[in-house]
C-alpha atoms as a PDB file:
ATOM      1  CA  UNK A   1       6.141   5.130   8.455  1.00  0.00           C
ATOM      2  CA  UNK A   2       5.597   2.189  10.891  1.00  0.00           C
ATOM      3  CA  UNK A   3       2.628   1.532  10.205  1.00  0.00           C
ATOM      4  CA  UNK A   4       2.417   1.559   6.573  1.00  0.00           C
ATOM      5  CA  UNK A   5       5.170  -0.964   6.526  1.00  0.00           C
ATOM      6  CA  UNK A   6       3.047  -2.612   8.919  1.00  0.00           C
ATOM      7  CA  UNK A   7      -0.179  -2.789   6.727  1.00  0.00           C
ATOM      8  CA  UNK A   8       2.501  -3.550   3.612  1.00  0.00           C
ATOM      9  CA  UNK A   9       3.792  -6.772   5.383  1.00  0.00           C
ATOM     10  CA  UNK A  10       0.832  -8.667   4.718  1.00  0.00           C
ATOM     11  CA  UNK A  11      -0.131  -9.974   1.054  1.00  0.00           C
ATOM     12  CA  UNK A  12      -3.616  -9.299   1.417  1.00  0.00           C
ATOM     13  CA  UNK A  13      -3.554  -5.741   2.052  1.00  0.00           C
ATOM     14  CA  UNK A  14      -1.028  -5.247  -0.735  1.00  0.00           C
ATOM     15  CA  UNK A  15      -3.547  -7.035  -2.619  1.00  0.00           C
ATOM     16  CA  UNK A  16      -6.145  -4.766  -1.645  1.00  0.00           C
ATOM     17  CA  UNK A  17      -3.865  -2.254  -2.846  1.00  0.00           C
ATOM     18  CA  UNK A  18      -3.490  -3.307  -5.758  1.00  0.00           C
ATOM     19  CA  UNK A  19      -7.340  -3.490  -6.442  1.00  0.00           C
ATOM     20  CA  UNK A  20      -7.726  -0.391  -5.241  1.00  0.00           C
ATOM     21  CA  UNK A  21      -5.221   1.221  -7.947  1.00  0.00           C
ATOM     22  CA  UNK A  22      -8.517   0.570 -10.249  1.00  0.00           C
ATOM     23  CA  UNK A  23     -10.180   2.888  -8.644  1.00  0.00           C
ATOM     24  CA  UNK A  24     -12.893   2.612  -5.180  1.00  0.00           C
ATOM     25  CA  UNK A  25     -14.184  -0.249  -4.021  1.00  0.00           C
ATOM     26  CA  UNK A  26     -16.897  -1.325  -1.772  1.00  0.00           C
ATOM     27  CA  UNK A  27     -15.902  -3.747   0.920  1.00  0.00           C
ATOM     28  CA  UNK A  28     -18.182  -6.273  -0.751  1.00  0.00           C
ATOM     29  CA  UNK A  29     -16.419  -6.019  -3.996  1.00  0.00           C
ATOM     30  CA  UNK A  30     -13.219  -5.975  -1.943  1.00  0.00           C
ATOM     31  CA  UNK A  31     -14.312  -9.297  -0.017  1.00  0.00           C
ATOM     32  CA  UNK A  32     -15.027 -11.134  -2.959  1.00  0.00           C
ATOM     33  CA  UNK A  33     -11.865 -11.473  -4.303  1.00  0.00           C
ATOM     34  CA  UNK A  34     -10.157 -12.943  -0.635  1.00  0.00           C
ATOM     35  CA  UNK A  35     -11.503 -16.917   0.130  1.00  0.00           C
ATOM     36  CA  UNK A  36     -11.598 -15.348   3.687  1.00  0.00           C
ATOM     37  CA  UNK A  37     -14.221 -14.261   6.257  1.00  0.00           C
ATOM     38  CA  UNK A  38     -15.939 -11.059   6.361  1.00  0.00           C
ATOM     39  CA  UNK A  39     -14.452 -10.364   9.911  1.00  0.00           C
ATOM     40  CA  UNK A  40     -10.481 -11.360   8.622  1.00  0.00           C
ATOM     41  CA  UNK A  41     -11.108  -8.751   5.848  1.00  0.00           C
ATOM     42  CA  UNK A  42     -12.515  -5.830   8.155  1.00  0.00           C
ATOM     43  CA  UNK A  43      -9.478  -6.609  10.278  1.00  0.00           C
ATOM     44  CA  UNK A  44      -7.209  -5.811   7.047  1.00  0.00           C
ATOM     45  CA  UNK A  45      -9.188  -2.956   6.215  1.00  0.00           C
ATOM     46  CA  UNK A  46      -8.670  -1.335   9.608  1.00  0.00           C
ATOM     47  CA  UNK A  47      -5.052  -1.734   9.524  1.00  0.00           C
ATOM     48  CA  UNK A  48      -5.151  -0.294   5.864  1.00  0.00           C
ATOM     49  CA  UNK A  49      -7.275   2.963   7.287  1.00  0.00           C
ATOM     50  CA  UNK A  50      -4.491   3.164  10.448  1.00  0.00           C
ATOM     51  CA  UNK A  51      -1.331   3.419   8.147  1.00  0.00           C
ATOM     52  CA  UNK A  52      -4.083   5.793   5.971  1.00  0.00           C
ATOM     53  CA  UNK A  53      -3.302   4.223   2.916  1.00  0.00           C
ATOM     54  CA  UNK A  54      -7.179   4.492   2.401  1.00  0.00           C
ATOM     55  CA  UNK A  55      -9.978   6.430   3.439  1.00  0.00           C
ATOM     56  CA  UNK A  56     -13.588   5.557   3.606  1.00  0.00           C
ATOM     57  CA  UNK A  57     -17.140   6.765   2.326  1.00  0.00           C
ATOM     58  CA  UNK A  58     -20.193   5.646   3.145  1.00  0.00           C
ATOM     59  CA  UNK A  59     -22.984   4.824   0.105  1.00  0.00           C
ATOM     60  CA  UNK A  60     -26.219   4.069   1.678  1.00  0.00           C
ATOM     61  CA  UNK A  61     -25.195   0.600   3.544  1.00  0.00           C
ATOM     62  CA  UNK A  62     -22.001   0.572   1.565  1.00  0.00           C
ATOM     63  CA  UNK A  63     -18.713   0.859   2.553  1.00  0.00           C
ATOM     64  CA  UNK A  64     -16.531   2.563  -0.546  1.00  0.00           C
ATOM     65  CA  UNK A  65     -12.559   2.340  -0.004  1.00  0.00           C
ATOM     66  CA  UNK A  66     -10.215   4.901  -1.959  1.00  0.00           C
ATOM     67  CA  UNK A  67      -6.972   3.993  -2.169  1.00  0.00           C
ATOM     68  CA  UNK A  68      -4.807   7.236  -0.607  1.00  0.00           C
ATOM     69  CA  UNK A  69      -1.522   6.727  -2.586  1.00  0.00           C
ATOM     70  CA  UNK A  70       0.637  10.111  -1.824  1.00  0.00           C
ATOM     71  CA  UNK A  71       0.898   8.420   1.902  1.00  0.00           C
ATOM     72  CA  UNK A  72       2.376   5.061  -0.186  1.00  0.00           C
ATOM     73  CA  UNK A  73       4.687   7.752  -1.726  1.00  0.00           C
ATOM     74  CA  UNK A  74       5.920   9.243   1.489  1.00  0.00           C
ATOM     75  CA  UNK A  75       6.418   6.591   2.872  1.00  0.00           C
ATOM     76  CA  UNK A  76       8.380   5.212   0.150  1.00  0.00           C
ATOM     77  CA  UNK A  77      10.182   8.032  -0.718  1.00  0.00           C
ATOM     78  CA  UNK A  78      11.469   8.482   3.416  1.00  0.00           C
ATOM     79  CA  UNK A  79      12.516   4.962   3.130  1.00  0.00           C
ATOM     80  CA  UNK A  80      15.063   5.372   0.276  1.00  0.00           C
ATOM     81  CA  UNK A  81      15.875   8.512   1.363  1.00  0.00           C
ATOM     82  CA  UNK A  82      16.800   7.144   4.745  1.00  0.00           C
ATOM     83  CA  UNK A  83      19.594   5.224   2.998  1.00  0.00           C
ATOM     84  CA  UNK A  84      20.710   7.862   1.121  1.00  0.00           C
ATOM     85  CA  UNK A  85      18.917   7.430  -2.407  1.00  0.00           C
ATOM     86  CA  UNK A  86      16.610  10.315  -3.805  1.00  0.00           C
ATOM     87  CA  UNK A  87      18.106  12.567  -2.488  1.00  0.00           C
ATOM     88  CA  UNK A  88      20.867  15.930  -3.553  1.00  0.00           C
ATOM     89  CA  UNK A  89      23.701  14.791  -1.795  1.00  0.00           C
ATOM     90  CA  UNK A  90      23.898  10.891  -2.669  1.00  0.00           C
ATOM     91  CA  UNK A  91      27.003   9.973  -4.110  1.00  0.00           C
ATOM     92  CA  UNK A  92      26.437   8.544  -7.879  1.00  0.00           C
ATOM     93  CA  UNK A  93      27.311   5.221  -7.535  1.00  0.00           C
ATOM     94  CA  UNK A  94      28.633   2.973 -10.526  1.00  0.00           C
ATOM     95  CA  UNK A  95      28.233  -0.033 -11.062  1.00  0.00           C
ATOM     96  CA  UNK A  96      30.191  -2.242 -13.690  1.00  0.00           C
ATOM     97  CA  UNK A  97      28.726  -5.335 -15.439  1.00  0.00           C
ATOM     98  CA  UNK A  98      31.159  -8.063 -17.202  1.00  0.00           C
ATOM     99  CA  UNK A  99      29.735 -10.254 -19.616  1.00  0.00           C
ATOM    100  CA  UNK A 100      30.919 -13.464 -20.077  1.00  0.00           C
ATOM    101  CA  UNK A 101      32.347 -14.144 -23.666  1.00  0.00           C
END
């Protein structure tokens, strides 16, 4: 879970992320929407492919991302659970709102 909040810390990889939610991407397509280097994005990438919120295909001399979002999920879903939300046993909690008249 580390990791993912690792590779989730930086707005570029969310970004990446977010692209990604469209459906694959090559790296090239990736690249082109970052006014960064080549090398900076292959850095993101491999922190993206250690957390595995993507996996990788190669097309010829392409490089094709897929966005892997059940490990988003998990991750998620440990992290609220961790505080006690999601889950059987949580308390309800209410909350009351005043408006001011």
């Amino acid at each position: 879970m580390n990791q993912v909040f690792k590779a989730l810390s930086d707005p570029t990889r969310r970004r990446v992320l977010q692209l990604l939610q469209g459906g694959p991407l090559s790296a090239g397509d990736l690249c082109d929407h970052f006014d960064v280097s080549k090398p900076t994005m292959s850095a993101h990438f491999a922190v993206l492919k250690e957390a595995d919120l993507v996996h990788t295909e190669k097309a010829g001399k392409s490089v094709i991302y897929h966005l892997k979002l059940s490990v988003l999920e998990e991750a998620l879903l440990g992290f609220a659970q961790s505080f006690g939300l999601g889950s059987e046993t949580a308390e309800p909690r209410t909350v009351k709102l005043e408006v001011a008249k």
